[in-house]
C-alpha atoms as a PDB file:
ATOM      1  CA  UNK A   1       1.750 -15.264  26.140  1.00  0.00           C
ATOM      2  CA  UNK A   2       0.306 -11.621  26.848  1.00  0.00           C
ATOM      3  CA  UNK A   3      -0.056  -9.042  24.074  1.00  0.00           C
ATOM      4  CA  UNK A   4       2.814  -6.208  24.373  1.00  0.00           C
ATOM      5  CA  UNK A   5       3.366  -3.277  21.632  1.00  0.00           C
ATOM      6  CA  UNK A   6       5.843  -3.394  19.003  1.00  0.00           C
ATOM      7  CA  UNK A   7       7.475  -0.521  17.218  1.00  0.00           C
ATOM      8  CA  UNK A   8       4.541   0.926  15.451  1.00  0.00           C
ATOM      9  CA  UNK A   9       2.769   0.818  18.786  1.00  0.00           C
ATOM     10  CA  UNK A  10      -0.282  -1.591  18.104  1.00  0.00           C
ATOM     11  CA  UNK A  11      -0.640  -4.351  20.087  1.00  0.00           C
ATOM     12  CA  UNK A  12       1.486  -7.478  19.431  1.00  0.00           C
ATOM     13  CA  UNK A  13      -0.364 -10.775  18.960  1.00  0.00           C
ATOM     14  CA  UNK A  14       1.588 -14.160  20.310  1.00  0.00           C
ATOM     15  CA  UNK A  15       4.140 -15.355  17.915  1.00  0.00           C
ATOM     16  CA  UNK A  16       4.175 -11.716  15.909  1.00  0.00           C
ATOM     17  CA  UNK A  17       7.595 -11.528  16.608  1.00  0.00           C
ATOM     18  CA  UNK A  18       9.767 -14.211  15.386  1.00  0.00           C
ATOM     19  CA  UNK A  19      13.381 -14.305  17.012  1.00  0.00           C
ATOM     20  CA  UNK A  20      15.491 -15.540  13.982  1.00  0.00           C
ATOM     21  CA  UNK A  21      18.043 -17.275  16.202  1.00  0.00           C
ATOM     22  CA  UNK A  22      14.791 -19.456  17.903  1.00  0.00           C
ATOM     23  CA  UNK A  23      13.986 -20.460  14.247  1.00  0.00           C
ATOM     24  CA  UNK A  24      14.323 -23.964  13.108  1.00  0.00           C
ATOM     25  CA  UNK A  25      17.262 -24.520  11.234  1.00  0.00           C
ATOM     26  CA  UNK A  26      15.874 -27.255   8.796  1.00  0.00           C
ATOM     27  CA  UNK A  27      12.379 -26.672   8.069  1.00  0.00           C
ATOM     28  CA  UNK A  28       9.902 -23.577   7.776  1.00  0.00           C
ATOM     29  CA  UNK A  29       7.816 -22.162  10.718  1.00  0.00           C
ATOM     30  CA  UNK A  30       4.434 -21.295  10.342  1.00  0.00           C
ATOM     31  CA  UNK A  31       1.916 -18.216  11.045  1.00  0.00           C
ATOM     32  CA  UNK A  32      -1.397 -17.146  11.086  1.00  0.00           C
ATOM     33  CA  UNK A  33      -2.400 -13.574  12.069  1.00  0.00           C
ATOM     34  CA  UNK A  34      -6.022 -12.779  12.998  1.00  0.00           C
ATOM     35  CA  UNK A  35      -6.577  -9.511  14.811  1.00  0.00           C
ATOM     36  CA  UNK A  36      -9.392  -8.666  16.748  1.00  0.00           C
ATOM     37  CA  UNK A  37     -11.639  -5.854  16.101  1.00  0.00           C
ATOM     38  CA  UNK A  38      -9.969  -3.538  18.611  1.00  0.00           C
ATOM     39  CA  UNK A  39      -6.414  -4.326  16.826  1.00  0.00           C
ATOM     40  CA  UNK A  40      -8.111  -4.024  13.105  1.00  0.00           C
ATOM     41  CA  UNK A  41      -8.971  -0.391  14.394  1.00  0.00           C
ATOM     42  CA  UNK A  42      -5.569   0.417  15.215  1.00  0.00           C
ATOM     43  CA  UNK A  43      -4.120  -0.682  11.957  1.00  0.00           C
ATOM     44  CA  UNK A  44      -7.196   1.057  10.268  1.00  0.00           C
ATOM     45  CA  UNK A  45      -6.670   4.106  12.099  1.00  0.00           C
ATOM     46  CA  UNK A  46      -2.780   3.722  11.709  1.00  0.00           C
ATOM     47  CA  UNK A  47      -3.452   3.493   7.931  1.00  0.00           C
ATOM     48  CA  UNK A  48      -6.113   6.402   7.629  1.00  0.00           C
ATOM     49  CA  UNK A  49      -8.740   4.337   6.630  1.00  0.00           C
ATOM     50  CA  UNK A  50     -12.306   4.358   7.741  1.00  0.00           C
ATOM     51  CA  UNK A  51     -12.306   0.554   8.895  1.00  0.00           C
ATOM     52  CA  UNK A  52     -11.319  -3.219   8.596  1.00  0.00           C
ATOM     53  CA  UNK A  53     -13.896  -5.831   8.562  1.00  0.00           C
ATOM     54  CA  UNK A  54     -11.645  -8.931   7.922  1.00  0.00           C
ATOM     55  CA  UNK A  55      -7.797  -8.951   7.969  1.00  0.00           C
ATOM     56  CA  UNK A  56      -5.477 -12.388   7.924  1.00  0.00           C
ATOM     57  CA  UNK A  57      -1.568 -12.824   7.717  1.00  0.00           C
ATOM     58  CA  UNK A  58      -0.731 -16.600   7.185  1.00  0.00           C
ATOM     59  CA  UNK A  59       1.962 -17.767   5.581  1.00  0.00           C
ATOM     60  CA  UNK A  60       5.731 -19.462   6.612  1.00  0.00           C
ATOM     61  CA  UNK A  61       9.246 -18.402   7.233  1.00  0.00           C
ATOM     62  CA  UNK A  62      12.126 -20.754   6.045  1.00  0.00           C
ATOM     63  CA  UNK A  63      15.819 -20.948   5.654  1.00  0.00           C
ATOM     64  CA  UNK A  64      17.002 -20.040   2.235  1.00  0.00           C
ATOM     65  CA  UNK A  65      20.644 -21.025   1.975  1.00  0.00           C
ATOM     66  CA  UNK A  66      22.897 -21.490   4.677  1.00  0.00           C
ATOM     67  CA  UNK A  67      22.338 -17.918   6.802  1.00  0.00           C
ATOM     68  CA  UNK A  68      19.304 -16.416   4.684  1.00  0.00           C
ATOM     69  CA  UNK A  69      15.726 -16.468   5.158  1.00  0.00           C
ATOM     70  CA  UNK A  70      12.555 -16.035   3.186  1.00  0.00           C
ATOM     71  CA  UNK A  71       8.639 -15.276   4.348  1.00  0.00           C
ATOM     72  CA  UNK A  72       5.954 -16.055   1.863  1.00  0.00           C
ATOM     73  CA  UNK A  73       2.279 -15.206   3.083  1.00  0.00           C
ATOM     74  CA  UNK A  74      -1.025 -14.210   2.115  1.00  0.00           C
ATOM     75  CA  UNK A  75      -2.951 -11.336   3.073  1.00  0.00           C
ATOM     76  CA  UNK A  76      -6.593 -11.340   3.179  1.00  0.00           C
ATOM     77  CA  UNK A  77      -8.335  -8.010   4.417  1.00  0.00           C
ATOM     78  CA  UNK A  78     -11.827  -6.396   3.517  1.00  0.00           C
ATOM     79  CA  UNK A  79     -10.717  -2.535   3.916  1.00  0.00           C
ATOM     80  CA  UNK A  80     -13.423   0.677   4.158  1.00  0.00           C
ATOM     81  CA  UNK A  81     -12.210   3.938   2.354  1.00  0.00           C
ATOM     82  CA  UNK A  82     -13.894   6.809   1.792  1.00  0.00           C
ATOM     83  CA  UNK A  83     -15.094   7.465  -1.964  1.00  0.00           C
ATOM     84  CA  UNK A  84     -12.544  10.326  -3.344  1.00  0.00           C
ATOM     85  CA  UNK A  85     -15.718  11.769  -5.073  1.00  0.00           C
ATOM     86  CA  UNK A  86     -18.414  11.738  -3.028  1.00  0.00           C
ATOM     87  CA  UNK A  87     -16.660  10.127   0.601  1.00  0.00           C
ATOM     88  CA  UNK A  88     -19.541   7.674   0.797  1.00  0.00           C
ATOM     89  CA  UNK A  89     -17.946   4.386   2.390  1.00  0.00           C
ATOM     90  CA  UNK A  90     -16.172   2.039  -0.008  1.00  0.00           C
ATOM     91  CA  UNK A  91     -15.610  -1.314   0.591  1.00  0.00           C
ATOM     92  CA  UNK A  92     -12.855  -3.582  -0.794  1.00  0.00           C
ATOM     93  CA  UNK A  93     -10.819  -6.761  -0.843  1.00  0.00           C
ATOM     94  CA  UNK A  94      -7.705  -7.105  -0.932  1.00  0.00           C
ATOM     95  CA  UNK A  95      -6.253 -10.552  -1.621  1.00  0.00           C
ATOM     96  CA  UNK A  96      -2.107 -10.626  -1.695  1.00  0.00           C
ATOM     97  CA  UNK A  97       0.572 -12.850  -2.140  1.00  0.00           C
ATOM     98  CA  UNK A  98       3.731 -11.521   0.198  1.00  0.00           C
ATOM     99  CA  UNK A  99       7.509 -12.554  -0.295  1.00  0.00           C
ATOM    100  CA  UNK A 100      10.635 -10.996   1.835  1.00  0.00           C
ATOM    101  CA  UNK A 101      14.509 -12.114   1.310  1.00  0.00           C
ATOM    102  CA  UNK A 102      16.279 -11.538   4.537  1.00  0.00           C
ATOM    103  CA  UNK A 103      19.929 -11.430   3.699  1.00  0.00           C
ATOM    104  CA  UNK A 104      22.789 -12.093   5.765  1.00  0.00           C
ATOM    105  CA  UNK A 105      24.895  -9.666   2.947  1.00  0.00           C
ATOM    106  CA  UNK A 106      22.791  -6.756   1.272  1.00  0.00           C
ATOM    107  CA  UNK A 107      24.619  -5.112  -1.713  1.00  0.00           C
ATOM    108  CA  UNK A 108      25.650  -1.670  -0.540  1.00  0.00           C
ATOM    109  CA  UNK A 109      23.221   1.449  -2.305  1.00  0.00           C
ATOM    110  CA  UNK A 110      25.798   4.055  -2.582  1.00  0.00           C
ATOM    111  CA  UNK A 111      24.905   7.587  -2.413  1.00  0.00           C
ATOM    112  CA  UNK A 112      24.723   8.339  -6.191  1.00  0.00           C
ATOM    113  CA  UNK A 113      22.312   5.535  -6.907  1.00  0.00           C
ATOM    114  CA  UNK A 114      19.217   6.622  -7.266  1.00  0.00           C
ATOM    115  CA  UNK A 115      17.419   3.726  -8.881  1.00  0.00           C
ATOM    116  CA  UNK A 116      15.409   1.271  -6.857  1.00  0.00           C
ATOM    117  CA  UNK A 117      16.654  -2.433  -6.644  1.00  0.00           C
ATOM    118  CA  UNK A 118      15.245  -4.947  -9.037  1.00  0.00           C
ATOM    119  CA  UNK A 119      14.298  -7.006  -5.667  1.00  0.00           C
ATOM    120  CA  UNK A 120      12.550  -5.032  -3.725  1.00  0.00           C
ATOM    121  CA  UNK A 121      11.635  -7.726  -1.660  1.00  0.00           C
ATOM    122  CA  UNK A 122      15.579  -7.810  -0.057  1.00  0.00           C
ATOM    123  CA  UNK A 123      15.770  -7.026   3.290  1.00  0.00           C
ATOM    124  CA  UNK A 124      18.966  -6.894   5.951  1.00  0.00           C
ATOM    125  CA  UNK A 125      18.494  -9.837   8.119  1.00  0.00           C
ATOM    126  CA  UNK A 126      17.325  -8.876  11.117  1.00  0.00           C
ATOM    127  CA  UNK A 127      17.499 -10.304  14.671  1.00  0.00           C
ATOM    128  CA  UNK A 128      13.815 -10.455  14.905  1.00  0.00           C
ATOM    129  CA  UNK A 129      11.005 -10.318  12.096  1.00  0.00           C
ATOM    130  CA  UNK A 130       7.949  -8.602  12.934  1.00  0.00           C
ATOM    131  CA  UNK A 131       4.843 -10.103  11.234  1.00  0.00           C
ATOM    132  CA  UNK A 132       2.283  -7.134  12.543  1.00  0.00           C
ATOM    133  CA  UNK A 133       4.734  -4.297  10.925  1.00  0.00           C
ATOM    134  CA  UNK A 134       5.196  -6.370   7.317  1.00  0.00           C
ATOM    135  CA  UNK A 135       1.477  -7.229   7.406  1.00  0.00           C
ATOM    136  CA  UNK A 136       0.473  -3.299   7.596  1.00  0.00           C
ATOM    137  CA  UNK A 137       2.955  -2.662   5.665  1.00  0.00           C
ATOM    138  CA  UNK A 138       2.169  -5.607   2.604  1.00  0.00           C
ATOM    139  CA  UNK A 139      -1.837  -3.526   3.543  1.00  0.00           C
ATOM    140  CA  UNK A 140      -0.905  -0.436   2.802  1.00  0.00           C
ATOM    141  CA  UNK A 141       0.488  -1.003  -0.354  1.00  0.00           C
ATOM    142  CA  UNK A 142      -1.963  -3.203  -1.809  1.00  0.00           C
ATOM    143  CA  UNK A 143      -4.418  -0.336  -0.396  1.00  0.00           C
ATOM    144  CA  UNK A 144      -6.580   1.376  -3.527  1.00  0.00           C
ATOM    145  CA  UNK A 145      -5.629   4.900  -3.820  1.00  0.00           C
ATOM    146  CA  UNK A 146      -8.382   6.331  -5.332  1.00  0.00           C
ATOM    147  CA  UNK A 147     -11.594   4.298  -4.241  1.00  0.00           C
ATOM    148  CA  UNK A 148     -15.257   4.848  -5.883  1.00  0.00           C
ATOM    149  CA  UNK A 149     -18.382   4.189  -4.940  1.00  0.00           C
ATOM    150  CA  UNK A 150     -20.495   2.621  -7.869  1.00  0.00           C
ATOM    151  CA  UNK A 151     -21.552   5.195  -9.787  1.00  0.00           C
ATOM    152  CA  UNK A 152     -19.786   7.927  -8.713  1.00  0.00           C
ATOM    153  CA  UNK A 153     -18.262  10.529 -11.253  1.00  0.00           C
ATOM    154  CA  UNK A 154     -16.535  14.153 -11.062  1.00  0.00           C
ATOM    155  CA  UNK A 155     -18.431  16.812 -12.301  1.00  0.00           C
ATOM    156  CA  UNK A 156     -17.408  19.372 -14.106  1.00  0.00           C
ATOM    157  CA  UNK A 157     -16.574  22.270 -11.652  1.00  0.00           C
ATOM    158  CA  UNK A 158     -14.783  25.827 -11.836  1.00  0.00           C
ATOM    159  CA  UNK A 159     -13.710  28.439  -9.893  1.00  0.00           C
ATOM    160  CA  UNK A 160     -12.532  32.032 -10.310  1.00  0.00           C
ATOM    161  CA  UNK A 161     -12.781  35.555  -8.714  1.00  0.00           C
ATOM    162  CA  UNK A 162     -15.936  37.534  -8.994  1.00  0.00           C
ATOM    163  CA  UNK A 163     -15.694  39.314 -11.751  1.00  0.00           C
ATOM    164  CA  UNK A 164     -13.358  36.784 -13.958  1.00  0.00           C
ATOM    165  CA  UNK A 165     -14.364  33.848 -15.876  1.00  0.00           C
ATOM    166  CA  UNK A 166     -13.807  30.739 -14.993  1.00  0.00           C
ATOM    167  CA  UNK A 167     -10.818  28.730 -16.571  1.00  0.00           C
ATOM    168  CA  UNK A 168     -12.231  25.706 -18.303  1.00  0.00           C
ATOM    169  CA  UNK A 169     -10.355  22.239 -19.006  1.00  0.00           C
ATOM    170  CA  UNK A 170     -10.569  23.184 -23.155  1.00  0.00           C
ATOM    171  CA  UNK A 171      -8.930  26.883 -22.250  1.00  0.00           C
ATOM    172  CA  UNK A 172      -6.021  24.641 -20.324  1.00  0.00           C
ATOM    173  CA  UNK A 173      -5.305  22.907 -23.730  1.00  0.00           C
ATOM    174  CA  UNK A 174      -2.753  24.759 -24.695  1.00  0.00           C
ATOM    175  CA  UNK A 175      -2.996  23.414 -28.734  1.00  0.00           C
ATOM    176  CA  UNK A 176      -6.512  24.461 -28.843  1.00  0.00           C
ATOM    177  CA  UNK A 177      -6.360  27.845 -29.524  1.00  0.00           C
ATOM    178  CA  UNK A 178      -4.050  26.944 -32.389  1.00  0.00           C
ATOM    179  CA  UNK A 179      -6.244  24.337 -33.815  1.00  0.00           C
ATOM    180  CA  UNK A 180      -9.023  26.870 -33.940  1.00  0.00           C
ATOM    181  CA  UNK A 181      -6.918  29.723 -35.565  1.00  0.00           C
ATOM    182  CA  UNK A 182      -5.874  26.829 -38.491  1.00  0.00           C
ATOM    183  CA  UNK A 183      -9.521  26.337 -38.924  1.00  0.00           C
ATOM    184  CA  UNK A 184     -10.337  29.699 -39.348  1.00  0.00           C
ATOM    185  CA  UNK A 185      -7.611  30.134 -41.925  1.00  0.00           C
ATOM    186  CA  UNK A 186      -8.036  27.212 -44.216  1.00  0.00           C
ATOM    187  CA  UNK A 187     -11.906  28.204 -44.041  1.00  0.00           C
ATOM    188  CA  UNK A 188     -11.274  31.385 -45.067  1.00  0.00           C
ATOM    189  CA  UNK A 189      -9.271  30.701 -48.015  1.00  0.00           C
ATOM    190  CA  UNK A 190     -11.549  28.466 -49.252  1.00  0.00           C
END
């Protein structure tokens, strides 16, 4: 089976795309995702990451119920970020457990609901499940969103015209000042 592109254009591995109507009925039907190094730099670079050294998707879809379907996997990926302080390369695991509920009947969200579901793992059924789009998508979530290098801490900075000082993070208090003025008081009456 040759590789072809799904929807979020990265190459599709054989058996990434599971027609539900080819699934068997009765028991589950297994996966196991291992990209290659050209397809970890796609979902890297999809993701704005610096790189992917590992990345794995196994897990099983099975019926649930008479028209439903569920998919519980794992995702194991080693992920490079940049540090947020000091952009040096971060490296990370990330180590997941993945459910999704694919529903024949998905309660309606009506306009004025604004809440999110207490399932968020309820889907519409669709006619075929894409492994490669809920694995990036399962990676991108479990992604850190502020990675540090060992060691690494924010300085204290400031900025300000020339001529103007510099704001400082005790001036942005804004019950400071009136903590000082009480002190000044009681120690005057004293």
């Amino acid at each position: 089976m040759a590789p072809s592109r799904n929807e979020t254009g990265l190459t599709q591995l054989p058996r990434s795309t599971l027609r539900v109507a080819d699934l068997r009925q009765r028991t589950a039907s297994a996966f196991d995702l291992v990209p290659t190094a050209e397809e970890r730099a796609a979902v890297a670079e999809a993701l704005g990451i610096s790189g992917i050294k590992k990345l794995r998707f196994e897990g099983k879809v099975m019926p649930k119920g008479g028209k439903d379907w569920a998919l519980e996997a794992t995702l194991g990926a080693t992920v490079v970020q940049p540090c947020v302080v000091t952009l040096a390369p971060v490296s990370t695991r990330v180590d997941e457990n993945i459910t999704r509920s694919y529903l024949t009947e998905v309660p309606e969200i009506t306009a004025g609901e604004a809440e999110m579901p207490e399932d968020d793992t309820v889907e519409p059924l669709p006619d075929t499940i894409d492994l490669v789009a809920v694995m990036i998508e399962a990676l991108s979530l479990a992604l850190p969103a502020y990675p540090r290098s060992e060691g690494a801490a924010l300085e204290q900075t400031s900025f300000a015209a020339p001529g103007v000082t510099p704001m400082t993070d005790d001036d942005a208090k804004p019950f400071a000042g009136l903590q000082d003025l009480k002190d000044r008081l009681e120690n005057k009456g004293e």
